[in-house]
N, C-alpha and C. Protein backbone atom coordinates (compact mmCIF):
# COMPACT_ATOMS: atom_id res chain seq x y z
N UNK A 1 0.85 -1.19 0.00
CA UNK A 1 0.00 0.00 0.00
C UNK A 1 0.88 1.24 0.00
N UNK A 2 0.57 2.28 -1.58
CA UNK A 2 1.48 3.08 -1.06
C UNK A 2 1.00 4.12 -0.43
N UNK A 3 1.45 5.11 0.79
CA UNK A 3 0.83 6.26 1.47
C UNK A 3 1.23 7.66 1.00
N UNK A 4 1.89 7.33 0.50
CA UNK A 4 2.81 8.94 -0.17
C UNK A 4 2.90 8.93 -1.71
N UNK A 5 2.58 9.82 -2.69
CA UNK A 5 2.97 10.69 -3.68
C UNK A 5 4.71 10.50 -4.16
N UNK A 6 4.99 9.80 -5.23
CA UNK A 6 6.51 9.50 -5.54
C UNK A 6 7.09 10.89 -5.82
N UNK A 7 6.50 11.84 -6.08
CA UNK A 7 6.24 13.24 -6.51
C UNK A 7 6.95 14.15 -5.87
N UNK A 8 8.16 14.79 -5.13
CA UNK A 8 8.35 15.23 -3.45
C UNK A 8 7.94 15.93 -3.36
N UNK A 9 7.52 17.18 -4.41
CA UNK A 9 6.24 18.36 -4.13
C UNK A 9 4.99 17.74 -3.30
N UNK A 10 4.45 16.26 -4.62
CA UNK A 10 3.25 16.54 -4.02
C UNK A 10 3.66 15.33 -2.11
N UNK A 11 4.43 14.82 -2.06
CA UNK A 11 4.86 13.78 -0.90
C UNK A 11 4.81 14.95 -0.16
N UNK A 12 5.48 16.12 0.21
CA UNK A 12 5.76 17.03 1.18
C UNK A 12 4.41 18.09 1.33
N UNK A 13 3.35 18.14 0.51
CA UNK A 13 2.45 18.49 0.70
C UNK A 13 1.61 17.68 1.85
N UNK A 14 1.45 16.17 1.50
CA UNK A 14 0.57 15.16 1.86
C UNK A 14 1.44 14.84 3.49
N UNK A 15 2.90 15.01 3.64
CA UNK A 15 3.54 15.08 5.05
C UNK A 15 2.70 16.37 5.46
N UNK A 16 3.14 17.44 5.27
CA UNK A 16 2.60 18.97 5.91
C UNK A 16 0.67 18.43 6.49
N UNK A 17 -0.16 18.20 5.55
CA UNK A 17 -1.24 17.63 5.82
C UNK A 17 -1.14 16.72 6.79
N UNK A 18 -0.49 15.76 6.89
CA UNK A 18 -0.44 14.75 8.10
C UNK A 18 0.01 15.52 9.34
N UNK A 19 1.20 16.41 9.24
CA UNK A 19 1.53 16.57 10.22
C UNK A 19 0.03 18.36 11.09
N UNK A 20 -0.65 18.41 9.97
CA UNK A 20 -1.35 19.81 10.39
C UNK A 20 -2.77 19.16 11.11
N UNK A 21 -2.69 18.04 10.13
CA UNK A 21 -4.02 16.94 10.88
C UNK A 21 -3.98 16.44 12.39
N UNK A 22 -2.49 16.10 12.59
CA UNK A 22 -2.25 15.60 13.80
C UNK A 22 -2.20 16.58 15.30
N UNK A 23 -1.79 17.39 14.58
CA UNK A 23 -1.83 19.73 15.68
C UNK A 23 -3.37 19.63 15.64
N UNK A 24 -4.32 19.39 14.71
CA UNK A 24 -5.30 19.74 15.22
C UNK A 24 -5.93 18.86 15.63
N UNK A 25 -5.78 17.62 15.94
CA UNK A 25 -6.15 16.27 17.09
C UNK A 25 -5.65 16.54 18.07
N UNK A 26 -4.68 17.06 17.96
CA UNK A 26 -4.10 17.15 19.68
C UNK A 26 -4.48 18.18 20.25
N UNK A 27 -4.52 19.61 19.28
CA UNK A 27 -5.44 20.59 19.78
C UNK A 27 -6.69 20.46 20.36
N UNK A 28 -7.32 19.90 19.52
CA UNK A 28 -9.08 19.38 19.94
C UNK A 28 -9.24 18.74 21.39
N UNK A 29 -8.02 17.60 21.33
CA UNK A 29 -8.04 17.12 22.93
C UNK A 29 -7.35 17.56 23.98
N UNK A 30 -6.67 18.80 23.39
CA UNK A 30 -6.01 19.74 24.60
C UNK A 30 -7.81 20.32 25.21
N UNK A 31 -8.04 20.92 24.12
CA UNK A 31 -9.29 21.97 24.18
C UNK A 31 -10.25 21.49 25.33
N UNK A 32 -10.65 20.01 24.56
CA UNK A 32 -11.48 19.51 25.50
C UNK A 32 -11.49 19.20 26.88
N UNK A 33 -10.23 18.63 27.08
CA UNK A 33 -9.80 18.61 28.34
C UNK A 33 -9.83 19.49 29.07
N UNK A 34 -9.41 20.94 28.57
CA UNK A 34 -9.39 22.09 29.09
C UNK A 34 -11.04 22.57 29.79
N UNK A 35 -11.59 22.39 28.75
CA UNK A 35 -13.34 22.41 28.83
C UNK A 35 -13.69 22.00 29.84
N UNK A 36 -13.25 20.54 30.25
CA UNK A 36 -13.96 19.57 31.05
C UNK A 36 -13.52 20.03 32.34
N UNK A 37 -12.14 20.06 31.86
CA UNK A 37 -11.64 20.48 33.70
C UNK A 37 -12.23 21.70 34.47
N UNK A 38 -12.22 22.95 33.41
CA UNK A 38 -13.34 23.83 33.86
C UNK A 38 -14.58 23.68 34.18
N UNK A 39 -15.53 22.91 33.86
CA UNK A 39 -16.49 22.78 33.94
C UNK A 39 -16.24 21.73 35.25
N UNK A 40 -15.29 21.03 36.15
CA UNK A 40 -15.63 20.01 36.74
C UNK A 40 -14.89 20.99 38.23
N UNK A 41 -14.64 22.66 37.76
CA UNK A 41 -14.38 23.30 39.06
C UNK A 41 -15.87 23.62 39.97
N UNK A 42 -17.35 23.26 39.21
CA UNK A 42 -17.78 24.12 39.90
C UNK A 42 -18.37 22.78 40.59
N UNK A 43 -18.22 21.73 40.71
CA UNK A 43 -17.84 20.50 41.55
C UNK A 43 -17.44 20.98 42.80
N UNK A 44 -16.70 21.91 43.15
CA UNK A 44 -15.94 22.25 44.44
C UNK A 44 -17.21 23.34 45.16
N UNK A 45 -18.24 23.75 44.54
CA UNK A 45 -20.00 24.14 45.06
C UNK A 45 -20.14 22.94 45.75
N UNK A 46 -20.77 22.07 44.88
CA UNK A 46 -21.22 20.99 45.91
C UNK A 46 -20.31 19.80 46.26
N UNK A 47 -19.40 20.07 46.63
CA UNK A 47 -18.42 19.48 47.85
C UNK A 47 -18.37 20.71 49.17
N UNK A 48 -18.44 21.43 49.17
CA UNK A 48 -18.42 22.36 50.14
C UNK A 48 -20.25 22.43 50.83
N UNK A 49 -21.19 22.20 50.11
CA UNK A 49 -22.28 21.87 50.26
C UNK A 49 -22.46 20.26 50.89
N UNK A 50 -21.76 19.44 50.23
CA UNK A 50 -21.77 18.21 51.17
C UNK A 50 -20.90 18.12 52.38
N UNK A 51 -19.99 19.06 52.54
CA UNK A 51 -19.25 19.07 53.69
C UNK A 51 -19.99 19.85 55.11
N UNK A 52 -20.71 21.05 54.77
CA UNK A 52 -21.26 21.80 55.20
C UNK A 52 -22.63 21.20 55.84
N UNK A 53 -23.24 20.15 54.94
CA UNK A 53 -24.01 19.42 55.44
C UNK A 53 -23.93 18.33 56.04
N UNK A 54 -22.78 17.73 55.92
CA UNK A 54 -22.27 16.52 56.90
C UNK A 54 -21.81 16.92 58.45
N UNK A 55 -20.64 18.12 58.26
CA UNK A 55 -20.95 19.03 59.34
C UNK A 55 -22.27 19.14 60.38
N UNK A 56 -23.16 19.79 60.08
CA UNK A 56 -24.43 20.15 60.21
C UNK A 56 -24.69 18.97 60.98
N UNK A 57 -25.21 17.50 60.20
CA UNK A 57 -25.53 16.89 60.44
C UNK A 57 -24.82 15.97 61.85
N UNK A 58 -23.42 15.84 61.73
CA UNK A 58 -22.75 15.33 62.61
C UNK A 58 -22.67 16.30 64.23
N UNK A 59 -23.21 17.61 64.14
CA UNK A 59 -23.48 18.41 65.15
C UNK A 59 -25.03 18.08 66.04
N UNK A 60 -25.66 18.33 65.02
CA UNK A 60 -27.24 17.75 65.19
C UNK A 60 -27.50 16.36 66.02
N UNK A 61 -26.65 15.28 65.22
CA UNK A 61 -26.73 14.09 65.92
C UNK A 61 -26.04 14.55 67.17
N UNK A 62 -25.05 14.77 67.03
CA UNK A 62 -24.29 14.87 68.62
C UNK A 62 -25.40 15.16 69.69
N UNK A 63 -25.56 17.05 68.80
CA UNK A 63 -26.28 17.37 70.47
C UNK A 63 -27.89 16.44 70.84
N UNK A 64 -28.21 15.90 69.95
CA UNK A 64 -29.60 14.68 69.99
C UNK A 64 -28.64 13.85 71.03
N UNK A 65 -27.56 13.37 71.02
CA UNK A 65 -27.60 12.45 71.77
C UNK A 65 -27.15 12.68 73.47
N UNK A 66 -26.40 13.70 73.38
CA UNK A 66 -25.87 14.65 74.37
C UNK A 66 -27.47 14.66 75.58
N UNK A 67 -28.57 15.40 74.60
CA UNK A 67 -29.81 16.37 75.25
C UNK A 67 -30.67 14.50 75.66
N UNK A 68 -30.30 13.64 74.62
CA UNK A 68 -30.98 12.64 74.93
C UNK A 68 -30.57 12.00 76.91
N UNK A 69 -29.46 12.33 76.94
CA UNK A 69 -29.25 12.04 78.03
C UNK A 69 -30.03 12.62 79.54
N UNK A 70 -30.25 13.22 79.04
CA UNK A 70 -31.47 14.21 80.30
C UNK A 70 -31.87 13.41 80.89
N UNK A 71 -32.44 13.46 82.38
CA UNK A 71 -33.61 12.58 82.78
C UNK A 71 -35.03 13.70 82.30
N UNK A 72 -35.61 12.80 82.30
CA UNK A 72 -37.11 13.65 82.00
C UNK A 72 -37.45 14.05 80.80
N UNK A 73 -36.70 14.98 80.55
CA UNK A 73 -37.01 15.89 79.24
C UNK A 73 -36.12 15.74 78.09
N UNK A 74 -35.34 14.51 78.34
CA UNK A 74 -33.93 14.56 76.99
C UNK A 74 -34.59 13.42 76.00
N UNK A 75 -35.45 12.88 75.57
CA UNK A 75 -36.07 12.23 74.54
C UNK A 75 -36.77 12.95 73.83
N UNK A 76 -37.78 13.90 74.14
CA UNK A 76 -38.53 14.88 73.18
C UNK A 76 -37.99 16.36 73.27
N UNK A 77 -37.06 16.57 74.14
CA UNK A 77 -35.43 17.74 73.99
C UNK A 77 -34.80 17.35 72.53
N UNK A 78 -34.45 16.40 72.57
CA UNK A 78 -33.33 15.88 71.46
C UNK A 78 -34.36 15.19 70.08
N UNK A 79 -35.73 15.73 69.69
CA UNK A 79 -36.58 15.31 68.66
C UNK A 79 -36.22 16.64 68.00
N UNK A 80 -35.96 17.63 67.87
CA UNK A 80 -35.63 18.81 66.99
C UNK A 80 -34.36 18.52 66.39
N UNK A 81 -33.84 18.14 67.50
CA UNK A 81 -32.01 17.93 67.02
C UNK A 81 -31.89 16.81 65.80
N UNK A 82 -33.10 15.53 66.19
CA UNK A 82 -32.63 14.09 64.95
C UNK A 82 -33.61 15.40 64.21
N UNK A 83 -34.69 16.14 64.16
CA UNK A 83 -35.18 16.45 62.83
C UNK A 83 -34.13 17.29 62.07
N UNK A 84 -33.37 18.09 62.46
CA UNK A 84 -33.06 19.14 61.33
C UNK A 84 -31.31 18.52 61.21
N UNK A 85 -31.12 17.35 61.79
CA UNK A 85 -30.09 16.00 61.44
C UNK A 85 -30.35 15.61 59.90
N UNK A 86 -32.07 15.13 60.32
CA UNK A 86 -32.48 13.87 59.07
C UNK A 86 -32.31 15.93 58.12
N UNK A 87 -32.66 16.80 58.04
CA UNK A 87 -32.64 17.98 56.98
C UNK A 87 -31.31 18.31 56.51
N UNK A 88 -30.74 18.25 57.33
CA UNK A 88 -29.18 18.24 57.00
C UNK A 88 -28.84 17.09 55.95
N UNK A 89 -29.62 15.92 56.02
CA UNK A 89 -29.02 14.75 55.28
C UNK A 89 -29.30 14.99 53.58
N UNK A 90 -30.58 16.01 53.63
CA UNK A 90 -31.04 16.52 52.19
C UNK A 90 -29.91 17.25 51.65
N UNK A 91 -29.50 18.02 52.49
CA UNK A 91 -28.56 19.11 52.30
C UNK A 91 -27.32 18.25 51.37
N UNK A 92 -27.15 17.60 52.34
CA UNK A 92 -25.87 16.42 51.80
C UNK A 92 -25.92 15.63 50.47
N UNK A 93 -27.28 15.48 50.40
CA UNK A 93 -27.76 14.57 48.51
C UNK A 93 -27.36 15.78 47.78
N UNK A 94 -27.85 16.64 47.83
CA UNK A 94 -27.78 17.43 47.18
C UNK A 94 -26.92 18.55 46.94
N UNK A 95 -25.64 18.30 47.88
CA UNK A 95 -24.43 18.64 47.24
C UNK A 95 -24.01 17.38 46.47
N UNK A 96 -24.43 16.57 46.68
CA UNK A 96 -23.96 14.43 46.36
C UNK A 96 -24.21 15.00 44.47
N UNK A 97 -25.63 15.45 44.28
CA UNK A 97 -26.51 15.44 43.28
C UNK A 97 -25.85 16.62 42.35
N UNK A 98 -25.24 17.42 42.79
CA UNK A 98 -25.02 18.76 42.19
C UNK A 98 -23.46 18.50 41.37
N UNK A 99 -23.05 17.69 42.20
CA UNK A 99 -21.12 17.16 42.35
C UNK A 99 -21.39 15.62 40.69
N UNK A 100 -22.26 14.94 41.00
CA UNK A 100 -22.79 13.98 39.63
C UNK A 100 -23.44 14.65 38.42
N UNK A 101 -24.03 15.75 38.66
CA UNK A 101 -24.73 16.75 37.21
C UNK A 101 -23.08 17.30 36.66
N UNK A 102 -22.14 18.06 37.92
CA UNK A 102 -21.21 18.33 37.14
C UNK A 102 -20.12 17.55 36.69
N UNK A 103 -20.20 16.35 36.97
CA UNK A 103 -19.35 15.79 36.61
C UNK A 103 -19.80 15.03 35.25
N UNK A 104 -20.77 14.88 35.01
CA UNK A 104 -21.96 14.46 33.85
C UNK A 104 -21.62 15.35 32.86
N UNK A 105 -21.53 16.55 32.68
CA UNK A 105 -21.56 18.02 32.36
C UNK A 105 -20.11 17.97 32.03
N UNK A 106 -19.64 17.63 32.27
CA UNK A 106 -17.96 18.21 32.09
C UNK A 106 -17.48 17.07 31.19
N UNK A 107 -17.68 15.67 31.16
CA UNK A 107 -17.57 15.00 30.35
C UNK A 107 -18.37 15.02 28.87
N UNK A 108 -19.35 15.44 29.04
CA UNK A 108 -20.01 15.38 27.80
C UNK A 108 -20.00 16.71 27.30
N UNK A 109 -18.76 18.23 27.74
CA UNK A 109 -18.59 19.12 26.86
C UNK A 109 -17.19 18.45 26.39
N UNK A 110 -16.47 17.99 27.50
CA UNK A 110 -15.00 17.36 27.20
C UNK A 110 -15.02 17.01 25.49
N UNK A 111 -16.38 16.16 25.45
CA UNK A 111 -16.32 14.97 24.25
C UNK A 111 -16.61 15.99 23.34
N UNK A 112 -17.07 16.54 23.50
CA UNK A 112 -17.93 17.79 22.07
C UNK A 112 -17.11 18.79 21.64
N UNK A 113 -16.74 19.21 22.64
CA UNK A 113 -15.20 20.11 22.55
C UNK A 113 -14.13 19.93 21.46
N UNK A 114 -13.60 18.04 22.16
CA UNK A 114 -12.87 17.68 21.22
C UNK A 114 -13.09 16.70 20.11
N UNK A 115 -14.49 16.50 19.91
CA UNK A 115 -14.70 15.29 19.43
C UNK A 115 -15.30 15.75 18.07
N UNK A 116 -16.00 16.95 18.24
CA UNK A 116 -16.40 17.53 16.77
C UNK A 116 -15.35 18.38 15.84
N UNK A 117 -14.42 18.88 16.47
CA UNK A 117 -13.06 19.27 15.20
C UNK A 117 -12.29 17.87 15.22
N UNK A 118 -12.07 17.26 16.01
CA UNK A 118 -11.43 16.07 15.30
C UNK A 118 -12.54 15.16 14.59
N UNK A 119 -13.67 15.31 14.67
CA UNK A 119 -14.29 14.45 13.60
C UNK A 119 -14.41 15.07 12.14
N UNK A 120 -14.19 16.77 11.90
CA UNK A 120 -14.42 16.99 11.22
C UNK A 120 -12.82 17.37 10.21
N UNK A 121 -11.93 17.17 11.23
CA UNK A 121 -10.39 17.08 10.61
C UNK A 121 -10.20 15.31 10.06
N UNK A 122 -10.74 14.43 10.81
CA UNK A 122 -10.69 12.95 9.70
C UNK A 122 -11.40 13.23 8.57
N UNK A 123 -12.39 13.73 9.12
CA UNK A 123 -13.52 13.24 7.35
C UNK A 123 -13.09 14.20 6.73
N UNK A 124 -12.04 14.93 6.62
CA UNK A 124 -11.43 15.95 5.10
C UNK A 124 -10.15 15.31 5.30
N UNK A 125 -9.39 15.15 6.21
CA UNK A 125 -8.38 14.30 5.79
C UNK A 125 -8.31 13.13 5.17
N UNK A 126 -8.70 12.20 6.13
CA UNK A 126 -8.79 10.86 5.54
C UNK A 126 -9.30 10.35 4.31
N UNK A 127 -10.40 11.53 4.04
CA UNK A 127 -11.03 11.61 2.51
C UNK A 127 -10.10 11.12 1.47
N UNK A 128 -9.18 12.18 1.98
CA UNK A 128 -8.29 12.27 0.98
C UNK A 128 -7.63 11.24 0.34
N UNK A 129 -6.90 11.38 2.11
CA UNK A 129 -5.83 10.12 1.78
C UNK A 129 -5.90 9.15 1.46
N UNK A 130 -7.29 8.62 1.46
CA UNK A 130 -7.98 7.16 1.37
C UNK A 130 -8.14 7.23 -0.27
N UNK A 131 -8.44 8.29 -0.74
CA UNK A 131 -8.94 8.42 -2.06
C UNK A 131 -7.39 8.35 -2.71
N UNK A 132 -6.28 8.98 -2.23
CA UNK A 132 -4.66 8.86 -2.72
C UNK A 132 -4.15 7.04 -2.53
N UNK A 133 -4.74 6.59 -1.94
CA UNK A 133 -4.21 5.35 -1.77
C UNK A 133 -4.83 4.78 -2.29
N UNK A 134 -6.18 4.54 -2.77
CA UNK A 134 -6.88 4.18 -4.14
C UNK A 134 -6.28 4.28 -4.92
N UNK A 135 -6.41 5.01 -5.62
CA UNK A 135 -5.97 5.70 -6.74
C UNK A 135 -4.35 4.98 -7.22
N UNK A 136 -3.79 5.18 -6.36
CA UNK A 136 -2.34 4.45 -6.66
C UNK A 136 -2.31 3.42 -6.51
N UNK A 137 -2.72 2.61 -5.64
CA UNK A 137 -3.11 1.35 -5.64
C UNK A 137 -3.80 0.53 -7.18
N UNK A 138 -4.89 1.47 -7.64
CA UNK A 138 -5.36 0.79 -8.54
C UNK A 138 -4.40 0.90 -10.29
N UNK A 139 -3.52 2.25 -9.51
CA UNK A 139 -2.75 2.57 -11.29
C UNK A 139 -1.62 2.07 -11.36
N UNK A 140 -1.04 1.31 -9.73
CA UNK A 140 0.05 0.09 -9.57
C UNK A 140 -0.79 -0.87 -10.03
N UNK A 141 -1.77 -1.32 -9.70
CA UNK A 141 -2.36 -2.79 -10.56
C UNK A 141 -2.09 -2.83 -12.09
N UNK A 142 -2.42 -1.88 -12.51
CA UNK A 142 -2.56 -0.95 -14.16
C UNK A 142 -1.05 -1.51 -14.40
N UNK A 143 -0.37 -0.86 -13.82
CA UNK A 143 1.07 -0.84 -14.35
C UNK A 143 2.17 -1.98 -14.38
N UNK A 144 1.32 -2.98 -12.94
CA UNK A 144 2.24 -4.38 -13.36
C UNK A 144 1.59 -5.03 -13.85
N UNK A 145 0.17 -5.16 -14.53
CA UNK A 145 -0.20 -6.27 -15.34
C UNK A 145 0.04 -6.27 -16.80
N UNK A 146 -0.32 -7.13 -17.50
CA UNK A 146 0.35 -7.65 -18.83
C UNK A 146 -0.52 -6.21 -19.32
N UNK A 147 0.77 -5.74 -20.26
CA UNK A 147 -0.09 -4.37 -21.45
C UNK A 147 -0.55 -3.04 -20.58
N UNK A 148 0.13 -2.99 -19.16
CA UNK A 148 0.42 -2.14 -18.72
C UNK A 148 0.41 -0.39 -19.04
N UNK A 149 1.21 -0.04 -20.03
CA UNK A 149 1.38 0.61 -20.65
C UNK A 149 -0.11 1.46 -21.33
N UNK A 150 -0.32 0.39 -22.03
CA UNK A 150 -1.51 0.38 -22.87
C UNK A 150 -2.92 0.93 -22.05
N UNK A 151 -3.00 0.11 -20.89
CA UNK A 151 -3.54 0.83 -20.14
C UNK A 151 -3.93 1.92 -19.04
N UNK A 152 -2.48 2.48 -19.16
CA UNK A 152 -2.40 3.29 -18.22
C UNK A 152 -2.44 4.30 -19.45
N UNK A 153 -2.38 4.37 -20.79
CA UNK A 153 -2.53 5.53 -21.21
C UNK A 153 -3.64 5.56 -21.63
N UNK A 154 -4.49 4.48 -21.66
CA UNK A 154 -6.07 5.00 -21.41
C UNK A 154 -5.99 5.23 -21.04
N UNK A 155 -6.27 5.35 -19.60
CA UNK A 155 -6.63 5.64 -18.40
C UNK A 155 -6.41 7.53 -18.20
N UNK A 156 -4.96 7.95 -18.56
CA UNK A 156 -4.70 8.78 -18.77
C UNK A 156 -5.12 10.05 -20.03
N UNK A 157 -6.11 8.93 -21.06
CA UNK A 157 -6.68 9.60 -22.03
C UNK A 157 -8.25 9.99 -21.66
N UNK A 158 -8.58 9.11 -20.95
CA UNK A 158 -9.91 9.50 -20.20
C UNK A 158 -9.83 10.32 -19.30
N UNK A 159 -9.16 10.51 -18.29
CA UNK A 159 -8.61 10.99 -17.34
C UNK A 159 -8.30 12.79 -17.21
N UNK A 160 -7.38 12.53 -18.35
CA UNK A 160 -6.57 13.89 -18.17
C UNK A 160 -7.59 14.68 -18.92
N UNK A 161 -6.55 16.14 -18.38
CA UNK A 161 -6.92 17.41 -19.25
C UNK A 161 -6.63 17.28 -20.76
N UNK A 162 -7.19 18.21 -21.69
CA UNK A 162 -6.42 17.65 -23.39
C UNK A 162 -5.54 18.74 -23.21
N UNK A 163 -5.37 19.43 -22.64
CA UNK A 163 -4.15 19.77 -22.60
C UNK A 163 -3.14 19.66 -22.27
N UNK A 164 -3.21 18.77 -21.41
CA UNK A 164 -2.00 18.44 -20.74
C UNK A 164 -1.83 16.90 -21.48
N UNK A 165 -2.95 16.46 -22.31
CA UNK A 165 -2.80 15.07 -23.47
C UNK A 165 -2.34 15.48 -24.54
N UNK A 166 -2.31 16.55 -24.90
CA UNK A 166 -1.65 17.49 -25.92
C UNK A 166 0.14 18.03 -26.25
N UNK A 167 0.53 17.69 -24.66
CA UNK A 167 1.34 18.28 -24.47
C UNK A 167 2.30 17.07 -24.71
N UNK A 168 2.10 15.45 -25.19
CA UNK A 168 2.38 14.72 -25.26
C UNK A 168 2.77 14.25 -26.77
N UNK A 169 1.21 14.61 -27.57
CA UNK A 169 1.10 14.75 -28.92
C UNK A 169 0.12 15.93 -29.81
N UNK A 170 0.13 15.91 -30.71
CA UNK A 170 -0.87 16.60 -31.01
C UNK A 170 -2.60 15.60 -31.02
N UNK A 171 -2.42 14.64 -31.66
CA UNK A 171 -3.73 14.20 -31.37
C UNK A 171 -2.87 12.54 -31.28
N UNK A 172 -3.44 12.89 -29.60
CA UNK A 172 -2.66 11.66 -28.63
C UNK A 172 -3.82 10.47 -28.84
N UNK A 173 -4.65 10.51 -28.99
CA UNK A 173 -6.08 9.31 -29.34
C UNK A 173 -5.61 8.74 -30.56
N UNK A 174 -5.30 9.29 -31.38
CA UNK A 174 -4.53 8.65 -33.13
C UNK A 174 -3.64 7.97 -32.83
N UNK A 175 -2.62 8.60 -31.90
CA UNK A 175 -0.99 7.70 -31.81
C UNK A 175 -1.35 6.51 -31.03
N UNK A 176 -1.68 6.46 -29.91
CA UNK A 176 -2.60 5.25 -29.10
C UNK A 176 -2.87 4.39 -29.66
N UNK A 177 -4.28 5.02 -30.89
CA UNK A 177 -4.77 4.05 -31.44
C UNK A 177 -3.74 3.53 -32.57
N UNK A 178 -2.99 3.54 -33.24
CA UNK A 178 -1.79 3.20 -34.07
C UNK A 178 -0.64 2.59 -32.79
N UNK A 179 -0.66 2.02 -31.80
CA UNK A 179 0.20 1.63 -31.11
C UNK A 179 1.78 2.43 -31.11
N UNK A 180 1.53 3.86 -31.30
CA UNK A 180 3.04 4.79 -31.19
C UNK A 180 3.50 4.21 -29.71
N UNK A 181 4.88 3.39 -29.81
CA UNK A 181 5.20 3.23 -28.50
C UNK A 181 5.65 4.41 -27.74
N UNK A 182 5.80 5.57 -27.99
CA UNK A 182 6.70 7.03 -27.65
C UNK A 182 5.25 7.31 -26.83
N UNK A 183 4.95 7.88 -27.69
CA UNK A 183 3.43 8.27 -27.37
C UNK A 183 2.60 7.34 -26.20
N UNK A 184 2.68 6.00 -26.36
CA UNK A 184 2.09 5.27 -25.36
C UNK A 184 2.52 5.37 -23.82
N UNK A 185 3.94 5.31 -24.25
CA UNK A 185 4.90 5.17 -23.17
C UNK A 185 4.77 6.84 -22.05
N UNK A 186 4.81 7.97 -23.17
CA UNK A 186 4.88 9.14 -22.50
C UNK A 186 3.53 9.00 -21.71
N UNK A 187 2.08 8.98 -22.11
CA UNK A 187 1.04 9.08 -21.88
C UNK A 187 1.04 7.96 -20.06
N UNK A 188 1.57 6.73 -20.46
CA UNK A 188 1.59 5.96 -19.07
C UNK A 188 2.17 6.75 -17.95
N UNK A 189 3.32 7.45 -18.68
CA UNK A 189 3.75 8.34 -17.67
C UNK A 189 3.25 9.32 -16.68
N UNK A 190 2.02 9.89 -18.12
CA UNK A 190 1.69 11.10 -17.22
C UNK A 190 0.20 10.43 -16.13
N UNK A 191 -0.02 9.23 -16.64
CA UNK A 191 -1.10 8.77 -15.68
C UNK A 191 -0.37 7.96 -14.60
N UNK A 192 0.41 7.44 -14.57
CA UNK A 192 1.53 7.07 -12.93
C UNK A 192 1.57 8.40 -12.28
N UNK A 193 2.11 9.57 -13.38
CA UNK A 193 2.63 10.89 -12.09
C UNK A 193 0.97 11.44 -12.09
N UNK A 194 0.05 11.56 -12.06
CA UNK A 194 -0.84 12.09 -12.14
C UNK A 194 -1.61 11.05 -10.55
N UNK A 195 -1.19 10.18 -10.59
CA UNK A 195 -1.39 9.24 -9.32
C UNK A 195 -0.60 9.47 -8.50
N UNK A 196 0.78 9.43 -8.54
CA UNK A 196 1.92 9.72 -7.59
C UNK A 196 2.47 8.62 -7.35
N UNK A 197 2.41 7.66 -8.60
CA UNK A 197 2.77 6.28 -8.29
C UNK A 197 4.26 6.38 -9.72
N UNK A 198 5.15 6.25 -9.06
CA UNK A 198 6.84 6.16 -9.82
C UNK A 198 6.64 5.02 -10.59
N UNK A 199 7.41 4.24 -11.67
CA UNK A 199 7.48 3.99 -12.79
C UNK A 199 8.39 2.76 -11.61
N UNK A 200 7.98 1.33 -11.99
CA UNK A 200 8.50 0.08 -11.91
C UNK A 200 10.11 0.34 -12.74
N UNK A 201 11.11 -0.23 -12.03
CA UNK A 201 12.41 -0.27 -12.93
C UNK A 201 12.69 -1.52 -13.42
């Protein structure tokens, strides 16, 4: 399989592309990351909300059990204290609840962040390249099978500009068809370099 252009213009084009494709994958998942981590500061709301309420709560119980000790009056003394205990415990979900939305939230900008310029840097890259490795692939088949030649300057007569079929012969379809080996031979040429696929030695 070849991946590169025999061409070094067009090879150093198709490097520059690889290497501008790859800056902006890594960009995308710098980005995102960046995204996510921001988005997973405001996480430190409800951790301070679950602390604040565990607090709370671990005071509440105390003095419930403290007031429970009373004679007489420390069982329905210490019924305010378990109630706004068990309220405190809401307090606590719901820093719990606030700390899982952002962390929900921060992953799924993370992914979007970086996941839609790098999806949209494959599907124009890879387009490509996939379509360059075709292409040469199929005009290496062309070129090592029997009559080779022959068919690569079809290929190149269908293919090309007439001007640039012109620039070969004047009427390059006549010489073809009369088997001009000059003419045949030039024409294979310009459909190998027109692929980026170099000439078998």
């Amino acid at each position: 399989m070849q991946l590169y252009s025999s061409s070094a213009p067009v090879r150093a084009r198709q490097i520059t592309a690889d290497v501008v494709a790859l800056a902006l994958v890594v960009a995308a998942v710098v980005a995102g990351s960046a995204a996510a981590a921001f988005i997973r500061t405001f996480a430190d709301l409800g951790r301070r909300v679950e602390d604040a309420g565990l607090g709370f709560q671990r005071s509440m119980s105390d003095a419930a059990e403290t007031i429970a000790g009373l004679p007489l009056v420390g069982e329905a003394a210490g019924r305010p204290f378990v109630g706004a205990g068990d309220a405190a415990s809401q307090v606590v979900a719901a820093g719990r609840d606030q700390q899982e939305v952002v962390g929900t939230a921060s992953l799924v900008v993370g992914l979007l962040v970086a996941g839609i310029p790098i999806v949209v840097v494959l599907l124009t890259w890879l387009r490509r390249r996939i379509a360059f490795v075709r292409r040469a692939a199929a005009v290496s088949a062309l070129h090592r099978s029997e009559g080779g030649d022959d068919l690569l300057a079809l290929r190149a007569l269908s293919t090309l500009e007439p001007a640039v079929l012109r620039s070969v012969a004047p009427n390059p379809v006549a010489a073809w068809r009369t088997g001009d080996a000059d003419v045949v031979g030039r024409l294979a040429d310009l459909a190998l370099r027109d692929a980026g696929v170099g000439r078998a030695r």
